[in-house]
Protein backbone atom coordinates (compact mmCIF):
# COMPACT_ATOMS: atom_id res chain seq x y z
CA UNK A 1 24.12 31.07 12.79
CA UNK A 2 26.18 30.26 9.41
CA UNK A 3 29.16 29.50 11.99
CA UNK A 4 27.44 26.75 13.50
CA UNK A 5 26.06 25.35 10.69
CA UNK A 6 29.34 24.97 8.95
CA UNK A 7 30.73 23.95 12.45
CA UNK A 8 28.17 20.87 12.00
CA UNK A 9 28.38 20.38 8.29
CA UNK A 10 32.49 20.08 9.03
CA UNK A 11 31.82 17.54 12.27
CA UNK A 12 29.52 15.61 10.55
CA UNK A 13 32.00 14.62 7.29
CA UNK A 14 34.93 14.03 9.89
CA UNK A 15 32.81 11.78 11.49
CA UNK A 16 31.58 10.44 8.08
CA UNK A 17 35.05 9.61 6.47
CA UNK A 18 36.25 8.17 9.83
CA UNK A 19 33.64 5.81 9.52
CA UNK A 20 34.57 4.77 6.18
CA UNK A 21 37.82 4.51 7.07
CA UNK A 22 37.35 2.02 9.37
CA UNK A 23 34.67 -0.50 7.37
CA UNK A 24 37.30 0.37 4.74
CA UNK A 25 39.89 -1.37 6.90
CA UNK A 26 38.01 -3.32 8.69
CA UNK A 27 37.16 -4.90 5.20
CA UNK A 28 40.87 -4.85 3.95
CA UNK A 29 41.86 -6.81 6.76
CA UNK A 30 39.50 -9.27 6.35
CA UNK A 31 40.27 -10.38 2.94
CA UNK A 32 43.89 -10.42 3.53
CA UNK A 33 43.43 -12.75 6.76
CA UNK A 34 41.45 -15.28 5.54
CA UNK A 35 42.88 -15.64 2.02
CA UNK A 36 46.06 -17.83 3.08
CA UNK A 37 46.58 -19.54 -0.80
CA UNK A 38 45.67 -20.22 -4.17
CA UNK A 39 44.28 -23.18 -5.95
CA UNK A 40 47.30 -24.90 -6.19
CA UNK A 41 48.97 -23.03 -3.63
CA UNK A 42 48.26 -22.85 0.09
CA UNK A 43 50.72 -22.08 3.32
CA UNK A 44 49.09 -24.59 6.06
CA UNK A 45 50.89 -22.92 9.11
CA UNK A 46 53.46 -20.38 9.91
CA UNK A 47 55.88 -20.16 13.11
CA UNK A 48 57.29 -16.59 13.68
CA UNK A 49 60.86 -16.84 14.93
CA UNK A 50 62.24 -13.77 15.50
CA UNK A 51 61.44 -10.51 13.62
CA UNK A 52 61.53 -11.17 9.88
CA UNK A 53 62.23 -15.01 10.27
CA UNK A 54 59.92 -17.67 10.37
CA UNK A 55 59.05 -21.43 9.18
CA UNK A 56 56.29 -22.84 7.61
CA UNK A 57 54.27 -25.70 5.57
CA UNK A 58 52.96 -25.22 2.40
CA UNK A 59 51.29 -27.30 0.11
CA UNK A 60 51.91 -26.75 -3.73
CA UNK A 61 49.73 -29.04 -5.74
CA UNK A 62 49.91 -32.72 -4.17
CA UNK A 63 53.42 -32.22 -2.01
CA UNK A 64 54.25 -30.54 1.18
CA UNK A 65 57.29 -28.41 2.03
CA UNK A 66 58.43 -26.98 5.15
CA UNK A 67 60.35 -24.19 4.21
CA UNK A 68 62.79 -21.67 6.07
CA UNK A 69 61.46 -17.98 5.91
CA UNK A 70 64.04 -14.54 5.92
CA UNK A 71 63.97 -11.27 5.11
CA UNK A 72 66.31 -11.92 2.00
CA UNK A 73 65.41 -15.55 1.38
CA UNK A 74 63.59 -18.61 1.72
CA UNK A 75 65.21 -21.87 2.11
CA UNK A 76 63.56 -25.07 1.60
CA UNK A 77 64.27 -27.34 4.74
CA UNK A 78 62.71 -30.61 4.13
CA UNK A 79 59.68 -32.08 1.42
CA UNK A 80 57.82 -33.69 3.32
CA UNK A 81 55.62 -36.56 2.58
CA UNK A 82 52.03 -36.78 2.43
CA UNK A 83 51.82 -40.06 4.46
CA UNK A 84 52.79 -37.63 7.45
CA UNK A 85 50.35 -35.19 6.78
CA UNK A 86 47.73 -37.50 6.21
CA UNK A 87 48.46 -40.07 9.41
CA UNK A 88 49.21 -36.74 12.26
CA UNK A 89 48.25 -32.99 10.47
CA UNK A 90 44.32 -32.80 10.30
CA UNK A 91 42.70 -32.79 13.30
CA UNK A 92 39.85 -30.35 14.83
CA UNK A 93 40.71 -27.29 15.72
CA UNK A 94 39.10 -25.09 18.76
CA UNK A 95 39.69 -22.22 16.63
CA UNK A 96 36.39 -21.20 14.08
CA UNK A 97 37.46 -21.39 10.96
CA UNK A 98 40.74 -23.12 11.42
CA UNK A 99 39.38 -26.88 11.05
CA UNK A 100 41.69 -28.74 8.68
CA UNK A 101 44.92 -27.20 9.33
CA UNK A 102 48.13 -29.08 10.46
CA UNK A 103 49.42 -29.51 14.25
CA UNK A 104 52.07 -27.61 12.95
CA UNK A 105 53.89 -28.44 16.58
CA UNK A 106 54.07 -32.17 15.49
CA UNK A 107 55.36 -31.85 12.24
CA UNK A 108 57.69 -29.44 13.69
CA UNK A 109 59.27 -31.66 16.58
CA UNK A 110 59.34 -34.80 13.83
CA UNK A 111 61.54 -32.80 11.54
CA UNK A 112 63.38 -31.52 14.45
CA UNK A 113 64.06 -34.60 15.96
CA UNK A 114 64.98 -36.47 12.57
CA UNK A 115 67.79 -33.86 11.95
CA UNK A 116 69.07 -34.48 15.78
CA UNK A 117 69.70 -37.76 14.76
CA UNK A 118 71.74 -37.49 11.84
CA UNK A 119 73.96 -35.52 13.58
């Protein structure tokens, strides 16, 4: 009888703390997903290029950057001004949540193109 009891007592913490593992992470996650910048700091959009690598647009007070992201560095790529965020960035997004952010494909194929042509 004390063997089964114990047995219980034993299954019902495992199942206890892997509950509160998960809200724990479940929680964690949260917090870390939706908080994407400061006041005066934000990152409007990211584009993964490879593993470690990526580009993005972030807004530090008034101006926008889009910077070059690497394991060892980050490279800023071009300032960018806010007449072009303004005139093609905010538009609604099917996304909940995501309303506001920049057509980061846009921007991207602007700056793309622009550097095409000073070659």
């Amino acid at each position: 009888m004390n063997s089964v009891i114990s047995l219980v007592s034993v299954l019902i913490i495992t199942i206890l703390i892997l509950y509160l593992s998960y809200v724990f992470t479940k929680s964690l996650g949260k917090g870390i997903g939706l908080k994407r910048g400061g006041t005066h700091m934000q990152m409007l959009d990211r584009l993964p290029l490879g593993q470690d690598k990526a580009v993005a647009i972030v807004r530090l007070g008034s101006h926008y950057y889009f910077i070059g992201i690497a394991a060892s560095q980050i490279t800023l790529l071009a300032e960018i001004p806010e007449d072009d965020i303004d005139a093609e960035g905010y538009e609604s997004s099917p996304f909940p949540g995501a309303e506001g952010y920049l057509d980061f494909k846009k921007i991207l194929k602007k700056y793309t193109d622009r550097h095409r042509k000073d070659e």
